[in-house]
Protein backbone atom coordinates (compact mmCIF):
# COMPACT_ATOMS: atom_id res chain seq x y z
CA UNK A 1 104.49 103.60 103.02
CA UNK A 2 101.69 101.59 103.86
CA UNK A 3 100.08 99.02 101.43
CA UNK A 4 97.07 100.38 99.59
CA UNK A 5 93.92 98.40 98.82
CA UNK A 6 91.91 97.98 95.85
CA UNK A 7 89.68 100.19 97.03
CA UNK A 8 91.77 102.93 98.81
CA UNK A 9 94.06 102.92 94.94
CA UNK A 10 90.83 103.78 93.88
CA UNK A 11 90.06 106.53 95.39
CA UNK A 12 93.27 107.97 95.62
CA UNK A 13 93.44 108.20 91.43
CA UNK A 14 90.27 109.77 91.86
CA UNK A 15 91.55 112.26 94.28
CA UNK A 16 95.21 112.41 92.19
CA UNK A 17 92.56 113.24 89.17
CA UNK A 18 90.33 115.68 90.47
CA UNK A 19 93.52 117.34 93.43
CA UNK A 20 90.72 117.78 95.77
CA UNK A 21 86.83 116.15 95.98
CA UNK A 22 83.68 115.61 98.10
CA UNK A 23 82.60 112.19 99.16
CA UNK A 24 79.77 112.62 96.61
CA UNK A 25 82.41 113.38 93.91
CA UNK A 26 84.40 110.75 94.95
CA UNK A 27 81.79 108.08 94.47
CA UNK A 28 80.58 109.94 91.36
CA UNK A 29 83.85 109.11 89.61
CA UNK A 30 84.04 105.65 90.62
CA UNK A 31 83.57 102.46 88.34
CA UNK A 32 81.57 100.42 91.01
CA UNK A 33 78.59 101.69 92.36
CA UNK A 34 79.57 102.19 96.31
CA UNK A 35 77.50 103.52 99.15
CA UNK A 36 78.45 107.21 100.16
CA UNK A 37 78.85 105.98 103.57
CA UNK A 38 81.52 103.13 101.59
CA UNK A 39 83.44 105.93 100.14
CA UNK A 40 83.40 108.05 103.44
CA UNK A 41 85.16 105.20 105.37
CA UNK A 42 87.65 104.44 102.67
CA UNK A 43 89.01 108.34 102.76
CA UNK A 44 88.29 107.99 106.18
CA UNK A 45 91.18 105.19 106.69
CA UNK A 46 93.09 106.92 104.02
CA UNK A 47 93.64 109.67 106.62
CA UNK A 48 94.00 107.96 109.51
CA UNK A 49 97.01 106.11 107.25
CA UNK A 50 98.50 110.18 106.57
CA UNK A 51 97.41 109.63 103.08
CA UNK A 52 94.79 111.82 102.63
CA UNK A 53 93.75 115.40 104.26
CA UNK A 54 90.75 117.02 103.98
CA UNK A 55 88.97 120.65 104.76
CA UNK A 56 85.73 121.65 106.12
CA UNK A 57 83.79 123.39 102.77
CA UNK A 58 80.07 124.16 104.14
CA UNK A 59 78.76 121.01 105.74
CA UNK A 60 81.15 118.53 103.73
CA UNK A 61 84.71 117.83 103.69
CA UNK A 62 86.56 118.32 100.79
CA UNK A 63 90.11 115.82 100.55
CA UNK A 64 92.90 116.16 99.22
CA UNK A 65 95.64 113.72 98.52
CA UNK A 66 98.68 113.70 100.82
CA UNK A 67 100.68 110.87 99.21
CA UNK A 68 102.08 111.55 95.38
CA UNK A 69 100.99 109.12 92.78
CA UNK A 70 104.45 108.87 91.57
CA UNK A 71 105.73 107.65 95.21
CA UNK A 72 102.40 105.55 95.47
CA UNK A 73 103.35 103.89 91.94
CA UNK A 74 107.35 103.47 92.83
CA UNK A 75 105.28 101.59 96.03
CA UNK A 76 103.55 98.96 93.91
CA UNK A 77 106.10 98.74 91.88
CA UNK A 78 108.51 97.34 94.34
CA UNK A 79 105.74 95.17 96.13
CA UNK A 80 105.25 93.92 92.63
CA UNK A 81 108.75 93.01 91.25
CA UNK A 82 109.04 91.39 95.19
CA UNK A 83 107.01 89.13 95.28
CA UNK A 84 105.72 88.24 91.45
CA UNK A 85 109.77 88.67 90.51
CA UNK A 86 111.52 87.65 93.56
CA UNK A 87 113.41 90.95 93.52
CA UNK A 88 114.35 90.76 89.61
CA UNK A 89 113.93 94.35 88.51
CA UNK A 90 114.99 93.24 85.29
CA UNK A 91 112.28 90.44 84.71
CA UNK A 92 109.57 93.01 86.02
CA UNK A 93 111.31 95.12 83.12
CA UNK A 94 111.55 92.90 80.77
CA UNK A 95 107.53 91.58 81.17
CA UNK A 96 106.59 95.15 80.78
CA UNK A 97 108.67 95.80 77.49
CA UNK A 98 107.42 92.30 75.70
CA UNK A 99 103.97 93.49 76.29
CA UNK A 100 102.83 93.28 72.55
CA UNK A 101 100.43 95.94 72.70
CA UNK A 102 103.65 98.36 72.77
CA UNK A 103 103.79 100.87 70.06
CA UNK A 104 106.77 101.94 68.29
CA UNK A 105 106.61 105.06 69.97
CA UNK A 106 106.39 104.12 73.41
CA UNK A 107 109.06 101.71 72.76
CA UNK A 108 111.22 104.40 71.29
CA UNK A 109 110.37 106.30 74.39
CA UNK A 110 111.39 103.71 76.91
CA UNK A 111 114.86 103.06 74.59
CA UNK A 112 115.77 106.89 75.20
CA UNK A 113 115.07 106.82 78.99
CA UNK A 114 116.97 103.69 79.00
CA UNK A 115 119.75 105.00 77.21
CA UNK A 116 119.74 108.20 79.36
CA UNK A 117 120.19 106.07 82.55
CA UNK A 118 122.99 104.25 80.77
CA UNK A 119 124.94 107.55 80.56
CA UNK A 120 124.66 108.53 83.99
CA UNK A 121 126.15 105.51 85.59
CA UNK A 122 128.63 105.54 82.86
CA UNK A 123 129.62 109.00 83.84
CA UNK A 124 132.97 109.54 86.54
């Protein structure tokens, strides 16, 4: 998959959001304050990258997200523990779990999933 931008991740969690949206809803839902014309060329090079479709609705074009936030997250991820971690999926792990602002819960959470992994490689 191609890199994303910024601006194109942006968008896309705006389009992941919403499933579907207007330029005008697009920038509506933005934090920064972008011209329409901004927005229309970022979904336009979204598309051209296969990332985003779109269909004719009146005289706009509504879009709709082609690329899954999980694979677009699983993406950054391994861009991330590349070339902050030098490959180490475990110290990319490891920053994320001593992250103080963990609760109990979530920590709980991530113990279970954790554990659950453990058991399918142990299996034959």
């Amino acid at each position: 998959m191609t890199a994303l931008t910024a601006r194109e991740m942006d968008v896309m969690s705006v389009l992941w959001e919403l499933g579907s949206a207007t330029v005008a809803e697009v920038s509506a839902r933005l934090d920064d304050d972008l011209a329409y014309t901004t927005v229309l060329t970022v979904l336009r090079i979204l598309e051209s990258k296969g990332l985003v479709g779109h269909e004719r609705e009146g005289r706009a074009h509504r879009y709709h997200p082609l690329l899954a936030r999980q694979e677009a997250g699983r993406s950054v991820l391994d861009r991330l523990r590349d070339k902050v971690y030098s490959g180490s999926t475990e110290l990319l792990v490891a920053n994320l779990v001593s992250d103080e602002r963990l609760s109990a819960q979530t920590i709980r959470r991530l113990r279970k999933l954790l554990d659950e992994r453990l058991e399918k490689e142990e299996q034959p």
